[in-house]
N, C-alpha and C. Protein backbone atom coordinates (compact mmCIF):
# COMPACT_ATOMS: atom_id res chain seq x y z
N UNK A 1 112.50 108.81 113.44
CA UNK A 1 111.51 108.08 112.67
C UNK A 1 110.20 108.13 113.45
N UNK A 2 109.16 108.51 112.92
CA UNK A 2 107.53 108.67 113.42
C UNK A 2 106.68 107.99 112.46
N UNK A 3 105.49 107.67 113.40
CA UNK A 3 104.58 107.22 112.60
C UNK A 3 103.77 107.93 112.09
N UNK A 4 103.27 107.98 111.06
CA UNK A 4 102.79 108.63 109.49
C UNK A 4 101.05 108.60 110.17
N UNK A 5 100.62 107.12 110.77
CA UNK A 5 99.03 107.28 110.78
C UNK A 5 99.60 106.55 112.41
N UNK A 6 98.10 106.26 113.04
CA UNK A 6 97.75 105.41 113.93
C UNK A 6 98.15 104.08 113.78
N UNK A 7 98.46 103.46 114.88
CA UNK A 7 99.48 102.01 114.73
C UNK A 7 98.96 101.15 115.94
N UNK A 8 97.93 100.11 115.31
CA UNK A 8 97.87 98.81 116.67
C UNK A 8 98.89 98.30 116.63
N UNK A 9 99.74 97.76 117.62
CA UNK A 9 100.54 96.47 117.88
C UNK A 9 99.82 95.67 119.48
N UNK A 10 99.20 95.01 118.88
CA UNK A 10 98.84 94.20 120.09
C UNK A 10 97.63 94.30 120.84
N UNK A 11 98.15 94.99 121.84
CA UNK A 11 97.21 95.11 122.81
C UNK A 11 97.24 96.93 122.53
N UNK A 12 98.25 97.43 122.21
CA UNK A 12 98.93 99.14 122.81
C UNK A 12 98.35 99.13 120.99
N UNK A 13 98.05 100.65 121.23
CA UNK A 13 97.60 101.32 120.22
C UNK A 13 98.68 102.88 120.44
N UNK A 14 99.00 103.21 119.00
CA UNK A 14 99.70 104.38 119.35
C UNK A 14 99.32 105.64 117.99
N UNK A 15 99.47 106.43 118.90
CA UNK A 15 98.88 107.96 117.86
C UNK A 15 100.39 108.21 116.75
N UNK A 16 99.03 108.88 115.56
CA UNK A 16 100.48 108.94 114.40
C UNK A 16 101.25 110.23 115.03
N UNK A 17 102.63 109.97 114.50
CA UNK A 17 103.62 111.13 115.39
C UNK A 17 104.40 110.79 116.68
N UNK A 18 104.19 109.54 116.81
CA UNK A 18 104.53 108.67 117.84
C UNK A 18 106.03 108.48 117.38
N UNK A 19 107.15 108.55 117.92
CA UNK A 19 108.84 108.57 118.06
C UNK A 19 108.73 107.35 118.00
N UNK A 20 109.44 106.29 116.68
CA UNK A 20 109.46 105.09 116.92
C UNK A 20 110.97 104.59 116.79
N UNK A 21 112.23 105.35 116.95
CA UNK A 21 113.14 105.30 116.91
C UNK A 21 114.08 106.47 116.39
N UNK A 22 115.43 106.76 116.56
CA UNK A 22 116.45 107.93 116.24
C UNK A 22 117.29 106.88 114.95
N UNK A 23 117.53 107.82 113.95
CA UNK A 23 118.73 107.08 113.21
C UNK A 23 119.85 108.04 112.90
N UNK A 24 121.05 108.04 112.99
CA UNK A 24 121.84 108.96 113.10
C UNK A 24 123.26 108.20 112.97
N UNK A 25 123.84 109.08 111.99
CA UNK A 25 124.90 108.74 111.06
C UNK A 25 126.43 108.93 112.35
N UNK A 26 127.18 107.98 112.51
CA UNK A 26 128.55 107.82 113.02
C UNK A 26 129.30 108.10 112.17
N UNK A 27 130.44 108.68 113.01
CA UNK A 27 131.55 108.71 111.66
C UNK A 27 132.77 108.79 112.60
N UNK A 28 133.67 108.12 111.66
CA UNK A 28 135.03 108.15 112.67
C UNK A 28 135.97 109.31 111.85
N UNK A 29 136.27 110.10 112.14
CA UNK A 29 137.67 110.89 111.69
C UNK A 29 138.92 110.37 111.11
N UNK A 30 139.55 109.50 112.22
CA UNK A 30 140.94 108.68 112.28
C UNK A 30 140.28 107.83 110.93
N UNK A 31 139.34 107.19 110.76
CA UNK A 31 138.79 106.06 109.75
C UNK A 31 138.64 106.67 108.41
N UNK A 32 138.18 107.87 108.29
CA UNK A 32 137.18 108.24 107.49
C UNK A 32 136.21 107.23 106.95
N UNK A 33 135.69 106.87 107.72
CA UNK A 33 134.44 105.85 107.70
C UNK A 33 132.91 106.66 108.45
N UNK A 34 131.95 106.21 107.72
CA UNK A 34 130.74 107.14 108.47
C UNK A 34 129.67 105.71 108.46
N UNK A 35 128.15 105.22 109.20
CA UNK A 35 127.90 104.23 109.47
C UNK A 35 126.40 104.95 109.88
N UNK A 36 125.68 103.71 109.85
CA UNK A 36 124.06 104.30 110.31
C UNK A 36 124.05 103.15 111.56
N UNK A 37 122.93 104.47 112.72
CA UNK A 37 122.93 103.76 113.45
C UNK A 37 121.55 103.91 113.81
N UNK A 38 120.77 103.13 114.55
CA UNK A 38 119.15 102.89 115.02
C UNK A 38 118.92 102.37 116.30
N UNK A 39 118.25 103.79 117.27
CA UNK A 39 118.30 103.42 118.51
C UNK A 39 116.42 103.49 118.46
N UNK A 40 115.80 102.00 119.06
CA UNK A 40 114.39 102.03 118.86
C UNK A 40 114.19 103.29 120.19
N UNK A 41 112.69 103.59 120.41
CA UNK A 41 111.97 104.64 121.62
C UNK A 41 111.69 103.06 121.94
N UNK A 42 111.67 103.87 123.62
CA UNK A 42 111.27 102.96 124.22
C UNK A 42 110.07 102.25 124.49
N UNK A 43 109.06 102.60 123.76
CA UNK A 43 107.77 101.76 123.22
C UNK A 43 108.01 100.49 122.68
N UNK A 44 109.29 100.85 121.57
CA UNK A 44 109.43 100.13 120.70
C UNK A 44 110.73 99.19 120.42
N UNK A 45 111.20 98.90 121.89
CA UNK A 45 112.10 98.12 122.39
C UNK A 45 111.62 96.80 122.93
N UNK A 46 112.27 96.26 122.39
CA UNK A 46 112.33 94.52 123.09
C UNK A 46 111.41 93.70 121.30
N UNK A 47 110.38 92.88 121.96
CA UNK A 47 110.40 91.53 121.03
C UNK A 47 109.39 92.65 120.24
N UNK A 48 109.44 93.67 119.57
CA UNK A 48 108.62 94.35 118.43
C UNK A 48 109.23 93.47 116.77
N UNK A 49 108.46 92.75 116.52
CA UNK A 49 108.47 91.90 115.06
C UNK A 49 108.60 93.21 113.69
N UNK A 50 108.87 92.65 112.98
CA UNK A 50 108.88 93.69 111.58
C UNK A 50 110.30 93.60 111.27
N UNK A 51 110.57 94.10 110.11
CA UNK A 51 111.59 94.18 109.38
C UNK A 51 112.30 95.90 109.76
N UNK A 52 113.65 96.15 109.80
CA UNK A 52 114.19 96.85 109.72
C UNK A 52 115.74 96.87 109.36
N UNK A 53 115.95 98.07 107.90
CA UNK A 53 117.00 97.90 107.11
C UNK A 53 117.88 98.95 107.44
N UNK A 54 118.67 99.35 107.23
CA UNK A 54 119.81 100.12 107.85
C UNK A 54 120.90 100.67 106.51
N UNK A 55 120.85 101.62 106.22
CA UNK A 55 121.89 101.81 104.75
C UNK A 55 122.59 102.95 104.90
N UNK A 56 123.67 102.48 104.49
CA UNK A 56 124.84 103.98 104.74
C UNK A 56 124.61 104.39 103.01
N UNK A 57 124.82 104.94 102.85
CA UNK A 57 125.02 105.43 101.03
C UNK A 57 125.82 106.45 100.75
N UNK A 58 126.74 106.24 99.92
CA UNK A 58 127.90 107.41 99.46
C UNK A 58 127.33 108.16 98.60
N UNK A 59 127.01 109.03 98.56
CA UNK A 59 126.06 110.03 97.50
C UNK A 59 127.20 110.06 96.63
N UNK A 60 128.56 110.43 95.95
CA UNK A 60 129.04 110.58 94.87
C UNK A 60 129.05 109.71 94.20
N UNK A 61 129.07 108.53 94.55
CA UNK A 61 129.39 107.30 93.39
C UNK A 61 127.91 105.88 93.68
N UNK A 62 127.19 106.30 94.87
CA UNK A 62 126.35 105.24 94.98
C UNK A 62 126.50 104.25 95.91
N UNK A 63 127.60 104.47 96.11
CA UNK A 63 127.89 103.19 96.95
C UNK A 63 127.16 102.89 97.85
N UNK A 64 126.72 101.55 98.49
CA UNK A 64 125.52 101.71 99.22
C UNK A 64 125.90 99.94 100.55
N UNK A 65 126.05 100.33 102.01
CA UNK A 65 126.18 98.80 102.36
C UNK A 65 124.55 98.84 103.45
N UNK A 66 124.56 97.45 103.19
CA UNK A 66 122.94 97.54 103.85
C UNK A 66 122.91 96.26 105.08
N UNK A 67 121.87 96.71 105.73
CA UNK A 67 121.74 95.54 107.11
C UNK A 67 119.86 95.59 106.90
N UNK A 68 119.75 94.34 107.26
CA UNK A 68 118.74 93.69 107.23
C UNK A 68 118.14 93.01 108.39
N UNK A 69 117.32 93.57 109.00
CA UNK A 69 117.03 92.60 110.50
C UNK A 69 115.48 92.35 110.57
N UNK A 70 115.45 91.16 111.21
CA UNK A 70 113.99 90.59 111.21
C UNK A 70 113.35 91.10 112.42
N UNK A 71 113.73 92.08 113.13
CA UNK A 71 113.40 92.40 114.33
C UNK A 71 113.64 94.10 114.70
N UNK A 72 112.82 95.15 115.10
CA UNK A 72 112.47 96.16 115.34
C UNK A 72 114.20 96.16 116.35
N UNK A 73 115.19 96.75 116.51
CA UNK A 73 116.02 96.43 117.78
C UNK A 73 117.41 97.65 117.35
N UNK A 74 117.96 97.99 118.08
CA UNK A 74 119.21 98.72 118.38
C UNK A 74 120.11 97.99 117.22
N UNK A 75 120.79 98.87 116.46
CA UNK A 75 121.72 98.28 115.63
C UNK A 75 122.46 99.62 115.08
N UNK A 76 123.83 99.14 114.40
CA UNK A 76 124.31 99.78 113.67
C UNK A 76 125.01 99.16 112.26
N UNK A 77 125.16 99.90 111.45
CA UNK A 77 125.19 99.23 110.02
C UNK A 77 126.48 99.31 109.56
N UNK A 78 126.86 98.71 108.48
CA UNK A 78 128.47 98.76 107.87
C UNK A 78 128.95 99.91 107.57
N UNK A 79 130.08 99.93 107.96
CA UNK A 79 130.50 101.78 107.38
C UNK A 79 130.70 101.53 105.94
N UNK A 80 131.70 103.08 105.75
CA UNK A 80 131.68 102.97 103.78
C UNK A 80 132.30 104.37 104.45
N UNK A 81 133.33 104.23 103.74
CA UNK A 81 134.55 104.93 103.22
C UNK A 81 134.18 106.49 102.85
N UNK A 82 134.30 107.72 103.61
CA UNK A 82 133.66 109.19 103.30
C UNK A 82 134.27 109.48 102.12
N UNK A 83 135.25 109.23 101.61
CA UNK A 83 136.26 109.00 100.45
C UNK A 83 135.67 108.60 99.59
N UNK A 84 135.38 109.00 97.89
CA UNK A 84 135.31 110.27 97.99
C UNK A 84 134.19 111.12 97.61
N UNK A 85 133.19 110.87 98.75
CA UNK A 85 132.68 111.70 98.79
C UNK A 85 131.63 111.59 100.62
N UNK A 86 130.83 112.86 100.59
CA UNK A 86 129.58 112.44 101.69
C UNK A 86 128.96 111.28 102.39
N UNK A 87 128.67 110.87 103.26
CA UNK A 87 127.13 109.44 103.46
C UNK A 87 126.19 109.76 104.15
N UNK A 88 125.25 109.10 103.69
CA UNK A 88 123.63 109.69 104.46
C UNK A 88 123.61 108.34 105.23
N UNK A 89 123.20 108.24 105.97
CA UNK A 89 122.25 107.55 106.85
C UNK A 89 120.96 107.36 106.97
N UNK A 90 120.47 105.96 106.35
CA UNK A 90 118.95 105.85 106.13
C UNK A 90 118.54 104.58 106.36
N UNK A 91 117.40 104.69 107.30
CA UNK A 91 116.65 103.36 107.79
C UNK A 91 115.23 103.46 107.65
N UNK A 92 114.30 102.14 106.97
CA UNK A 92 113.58 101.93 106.86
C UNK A 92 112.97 100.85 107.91
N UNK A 93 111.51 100.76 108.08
CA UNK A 93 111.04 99.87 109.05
C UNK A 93 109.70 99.69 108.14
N UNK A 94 109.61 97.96 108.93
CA UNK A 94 107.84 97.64 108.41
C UNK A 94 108.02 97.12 109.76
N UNK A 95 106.49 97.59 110.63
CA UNK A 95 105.91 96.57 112.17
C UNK A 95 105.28 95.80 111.57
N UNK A 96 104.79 95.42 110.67
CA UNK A 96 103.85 94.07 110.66
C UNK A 96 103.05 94.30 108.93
N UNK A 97 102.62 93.11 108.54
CA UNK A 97 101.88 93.03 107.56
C UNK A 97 100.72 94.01 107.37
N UNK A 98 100.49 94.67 106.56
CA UNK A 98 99.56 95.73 105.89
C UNK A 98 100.22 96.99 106.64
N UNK A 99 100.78 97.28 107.71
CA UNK A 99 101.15 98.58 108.16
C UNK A 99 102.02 99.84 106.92
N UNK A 100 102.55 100.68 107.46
CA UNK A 100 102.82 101.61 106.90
C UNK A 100 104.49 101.32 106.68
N UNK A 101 105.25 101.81 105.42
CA UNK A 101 106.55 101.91 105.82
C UNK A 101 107.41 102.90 106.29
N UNK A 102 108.02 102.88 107.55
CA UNK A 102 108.44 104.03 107.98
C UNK A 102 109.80 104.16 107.41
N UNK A 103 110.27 106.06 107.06
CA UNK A 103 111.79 105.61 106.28
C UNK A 103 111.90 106.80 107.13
N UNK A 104 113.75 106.88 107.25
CA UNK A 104 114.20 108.63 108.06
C UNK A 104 115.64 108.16 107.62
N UNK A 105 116.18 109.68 107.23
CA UNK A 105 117.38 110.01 107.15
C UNK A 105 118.25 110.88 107.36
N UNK A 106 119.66 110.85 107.39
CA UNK A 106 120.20 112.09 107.88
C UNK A 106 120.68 113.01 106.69
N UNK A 107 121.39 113.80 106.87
CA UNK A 107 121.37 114.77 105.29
C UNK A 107 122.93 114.41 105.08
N UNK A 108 123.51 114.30 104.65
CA UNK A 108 125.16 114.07 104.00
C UNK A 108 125.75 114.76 104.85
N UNK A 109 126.87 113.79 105.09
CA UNK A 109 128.16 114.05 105.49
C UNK A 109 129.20 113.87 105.60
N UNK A 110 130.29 114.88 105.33
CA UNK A 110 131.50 114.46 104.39
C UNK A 110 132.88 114.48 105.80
């Protein structure tokens, strides 16, 4: 996940293209369960405010489980069943009021 334009937070100003976190889909074998996960860059670790959502989604039927956090931070989201079909892995972020929304995903996997 990168930033789209230029981004104040604070005091630190950062150029667009700036790495503001990895999101990347888990999956267990033994489970057939697959899960999103969100590791912030280290800019963008510790008390960074904003919203960030977390969604596994079964592309054949829709299925969709979601996480919701009031805080920029390391997480991973509910699995969902590869059965029967693929899951993408997709997380969205807002840093702060009027900013940009950042979204990234992974491509299906079954």
């Amino acid at each position: 996940m990168t930033l789209p334009v230029r981004l104040r937070l604070g005091a630190r100003s950062f150029r667009a293209g700036t790495i503001v976190g990895t999101v990347s889909l888990r999956f267990s074998p033994r489970c057939a369960l697959a899960w999103t996960r969100f590791i912030p860059a280290p800019p963008f670790r510790g008390n960074v405010g904003g919203i960030l959502m977390l969604q596994s989604r079964r592309v054949t039927d829709g299925a969709t489980s979601t996480l919701r956090l009031h805080q920029i931070v390391a997480a991973e989201g509910d699995p969902l069943l590869t059965i029967p079909g693929c899951v993408v892995a997709e997380a969205t972020a807002t840093l702060g009021p009027g900013e940009p929304t950042l979204k990234a995903a992974t491509t299906c996997f079954q």
